[in-house]
C-alpha atoms as a PDB file:
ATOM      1  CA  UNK A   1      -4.534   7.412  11.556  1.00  0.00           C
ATOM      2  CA  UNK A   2      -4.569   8.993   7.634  1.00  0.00           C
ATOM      3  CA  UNK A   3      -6.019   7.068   5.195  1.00  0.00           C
ATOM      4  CA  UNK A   4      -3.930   6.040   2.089  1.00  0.00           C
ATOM      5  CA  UNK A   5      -4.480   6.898  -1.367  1.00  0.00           C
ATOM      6  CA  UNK A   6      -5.044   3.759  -3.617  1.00  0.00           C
ATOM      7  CA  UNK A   7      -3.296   4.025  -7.101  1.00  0.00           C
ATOM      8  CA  UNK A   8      -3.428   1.148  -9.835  1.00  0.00           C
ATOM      9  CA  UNK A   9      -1.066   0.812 -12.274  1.00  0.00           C
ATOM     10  CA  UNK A  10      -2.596   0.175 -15.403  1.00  0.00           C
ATOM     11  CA  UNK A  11      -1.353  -3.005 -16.423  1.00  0.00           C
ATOM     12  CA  UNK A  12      -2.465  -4.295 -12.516  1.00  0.00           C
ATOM     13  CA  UNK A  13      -5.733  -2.874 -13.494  1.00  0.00           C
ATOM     14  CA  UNK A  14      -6.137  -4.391 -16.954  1.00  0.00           C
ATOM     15  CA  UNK A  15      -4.470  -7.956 -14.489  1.00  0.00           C
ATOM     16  CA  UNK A  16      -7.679  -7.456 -12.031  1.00  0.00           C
ATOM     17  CA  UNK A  17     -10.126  -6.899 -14.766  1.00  0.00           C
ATOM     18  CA  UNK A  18      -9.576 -10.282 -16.889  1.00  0.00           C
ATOM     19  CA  UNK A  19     -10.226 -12.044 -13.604  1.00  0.00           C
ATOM     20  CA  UNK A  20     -13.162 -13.855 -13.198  1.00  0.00           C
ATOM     21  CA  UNK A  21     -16.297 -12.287 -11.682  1.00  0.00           C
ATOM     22  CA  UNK A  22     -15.409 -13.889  -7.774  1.00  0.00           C
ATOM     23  CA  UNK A  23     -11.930 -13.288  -7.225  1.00  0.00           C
ATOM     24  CA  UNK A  24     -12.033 -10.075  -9.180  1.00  0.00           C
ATOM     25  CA  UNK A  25     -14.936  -8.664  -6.641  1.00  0.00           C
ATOM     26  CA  UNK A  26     -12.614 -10.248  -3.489  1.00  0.00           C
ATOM     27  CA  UNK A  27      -9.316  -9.020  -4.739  1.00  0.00           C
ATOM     28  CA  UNK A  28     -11.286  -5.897  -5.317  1.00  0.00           C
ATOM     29  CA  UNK A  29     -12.272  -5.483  -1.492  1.00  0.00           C
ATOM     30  CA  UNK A  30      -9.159  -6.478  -0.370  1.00  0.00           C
ATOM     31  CA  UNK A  31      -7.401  -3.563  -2.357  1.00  0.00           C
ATOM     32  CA  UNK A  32      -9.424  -0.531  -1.177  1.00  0.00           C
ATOM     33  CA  UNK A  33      -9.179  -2.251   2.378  1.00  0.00           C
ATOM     34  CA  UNK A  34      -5.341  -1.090   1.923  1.00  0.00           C
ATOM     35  CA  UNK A  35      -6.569   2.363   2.171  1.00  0.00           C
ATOM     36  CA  UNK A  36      -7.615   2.191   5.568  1.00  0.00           C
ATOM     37  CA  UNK A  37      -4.659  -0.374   6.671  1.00  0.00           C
ATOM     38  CA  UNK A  38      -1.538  -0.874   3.963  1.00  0.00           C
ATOM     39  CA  UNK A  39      -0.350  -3.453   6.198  1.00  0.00           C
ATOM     40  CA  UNK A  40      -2.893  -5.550   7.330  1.00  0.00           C
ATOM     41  CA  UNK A  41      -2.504  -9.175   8.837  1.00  0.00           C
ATOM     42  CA  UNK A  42      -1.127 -11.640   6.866  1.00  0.00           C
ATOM     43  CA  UNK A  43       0.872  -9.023   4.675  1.00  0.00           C
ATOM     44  CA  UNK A  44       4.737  -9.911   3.965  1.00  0.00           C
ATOM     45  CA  UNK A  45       7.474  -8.163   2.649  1.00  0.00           C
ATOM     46  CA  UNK A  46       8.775  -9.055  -0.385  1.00  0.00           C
ATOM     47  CA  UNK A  47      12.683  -9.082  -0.503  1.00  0.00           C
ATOM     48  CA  UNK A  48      14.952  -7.715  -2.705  1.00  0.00           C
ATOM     49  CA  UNK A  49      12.279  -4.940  -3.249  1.00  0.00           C
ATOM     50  CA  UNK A  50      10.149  -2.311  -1.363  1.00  0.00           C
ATOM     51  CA  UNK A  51       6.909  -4.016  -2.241  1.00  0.00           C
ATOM     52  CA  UNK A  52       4.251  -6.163  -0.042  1.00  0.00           C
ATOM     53  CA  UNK A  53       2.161  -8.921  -0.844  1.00  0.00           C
ATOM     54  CA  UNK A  54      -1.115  -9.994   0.692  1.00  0.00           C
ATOM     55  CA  UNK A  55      -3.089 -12.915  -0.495  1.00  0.00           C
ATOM     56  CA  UNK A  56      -6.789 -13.826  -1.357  1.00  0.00           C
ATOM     57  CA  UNK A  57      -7.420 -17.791  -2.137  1.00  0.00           C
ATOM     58  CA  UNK A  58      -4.946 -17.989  -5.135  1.00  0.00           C
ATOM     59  CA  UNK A  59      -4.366 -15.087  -6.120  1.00  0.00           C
ATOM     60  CA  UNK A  60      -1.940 -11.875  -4.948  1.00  0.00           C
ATOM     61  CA  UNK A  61      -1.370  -8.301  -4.991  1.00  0.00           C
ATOM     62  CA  UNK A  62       2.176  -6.988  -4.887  1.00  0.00           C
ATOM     63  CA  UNK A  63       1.855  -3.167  -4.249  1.00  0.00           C
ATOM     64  CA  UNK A  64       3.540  -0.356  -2.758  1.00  0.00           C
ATOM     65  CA  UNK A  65       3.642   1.822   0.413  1.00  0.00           C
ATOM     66  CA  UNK A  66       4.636   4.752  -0.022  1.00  0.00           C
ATOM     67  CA  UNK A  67       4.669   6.535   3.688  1.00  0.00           C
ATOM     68  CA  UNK A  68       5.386  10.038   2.977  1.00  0.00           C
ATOM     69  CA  UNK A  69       2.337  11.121   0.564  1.00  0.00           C
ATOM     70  CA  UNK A  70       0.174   8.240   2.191  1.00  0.00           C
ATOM     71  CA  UNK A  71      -0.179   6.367  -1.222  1.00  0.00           C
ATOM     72  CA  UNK A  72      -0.408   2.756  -1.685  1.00  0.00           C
ATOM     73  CA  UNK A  73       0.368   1.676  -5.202  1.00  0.00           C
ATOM     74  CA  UNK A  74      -0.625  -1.352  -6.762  1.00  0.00           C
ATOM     75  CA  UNK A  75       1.989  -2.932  -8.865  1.00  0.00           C
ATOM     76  CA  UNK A  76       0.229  -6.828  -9.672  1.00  0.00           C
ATOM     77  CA  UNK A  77      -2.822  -8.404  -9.551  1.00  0.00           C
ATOM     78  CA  UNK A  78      -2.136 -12.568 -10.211  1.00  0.00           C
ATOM     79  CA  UNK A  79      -2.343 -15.831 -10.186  1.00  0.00           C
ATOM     80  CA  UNK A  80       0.043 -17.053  -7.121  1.00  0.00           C
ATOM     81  CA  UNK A  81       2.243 -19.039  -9.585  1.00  0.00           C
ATOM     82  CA  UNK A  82       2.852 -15.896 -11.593  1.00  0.00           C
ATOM     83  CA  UNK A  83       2.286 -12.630  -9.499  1.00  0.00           C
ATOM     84  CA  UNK A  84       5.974 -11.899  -8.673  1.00  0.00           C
ATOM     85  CA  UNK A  85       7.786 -12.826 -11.960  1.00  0.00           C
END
């Protein structure tokens, strides 16, 4: 299997940086993990949208998949009570 491209937007990268120093370096792992596997276990489909979430402790990433050019696109890095407003 390909790997995926990893893309941050920049406002999900400026989200990830004011983190503190622990979840930041989790959340960190977890998002070039989606290189190798964009959807790994414990991954869910958002609806109304083409975007996943996966989870670490509190916090989430809601990114894309983009199949055809093997890109994953990260859309937010959050808190869980404010990641998909």
């Amino acid at each position: 299997m390909a790997s995926y491209s990893v893309l941050i937007k920049r406002a999900a990268a400026r989200e990830l940086e004011a983190l503190p120093e622990k979840p930041h370096r989790q959340l960190a792992a977890k998002i070039q993990a989606l290189a190798a596997n964009p959807r790994p276990t414990g991954c869910e489909r958002l609806s109304g949208a083409e975007l996943y979430r996966i989870r670490q402790g509190d916090y989430r990433v809601v990114y894309d998949i983009q199949d055809a050019v093997l890109t994953v696109l990260v859309v937010r890095v959050g808190h869980r009570r404010e990641a998909h407003r």
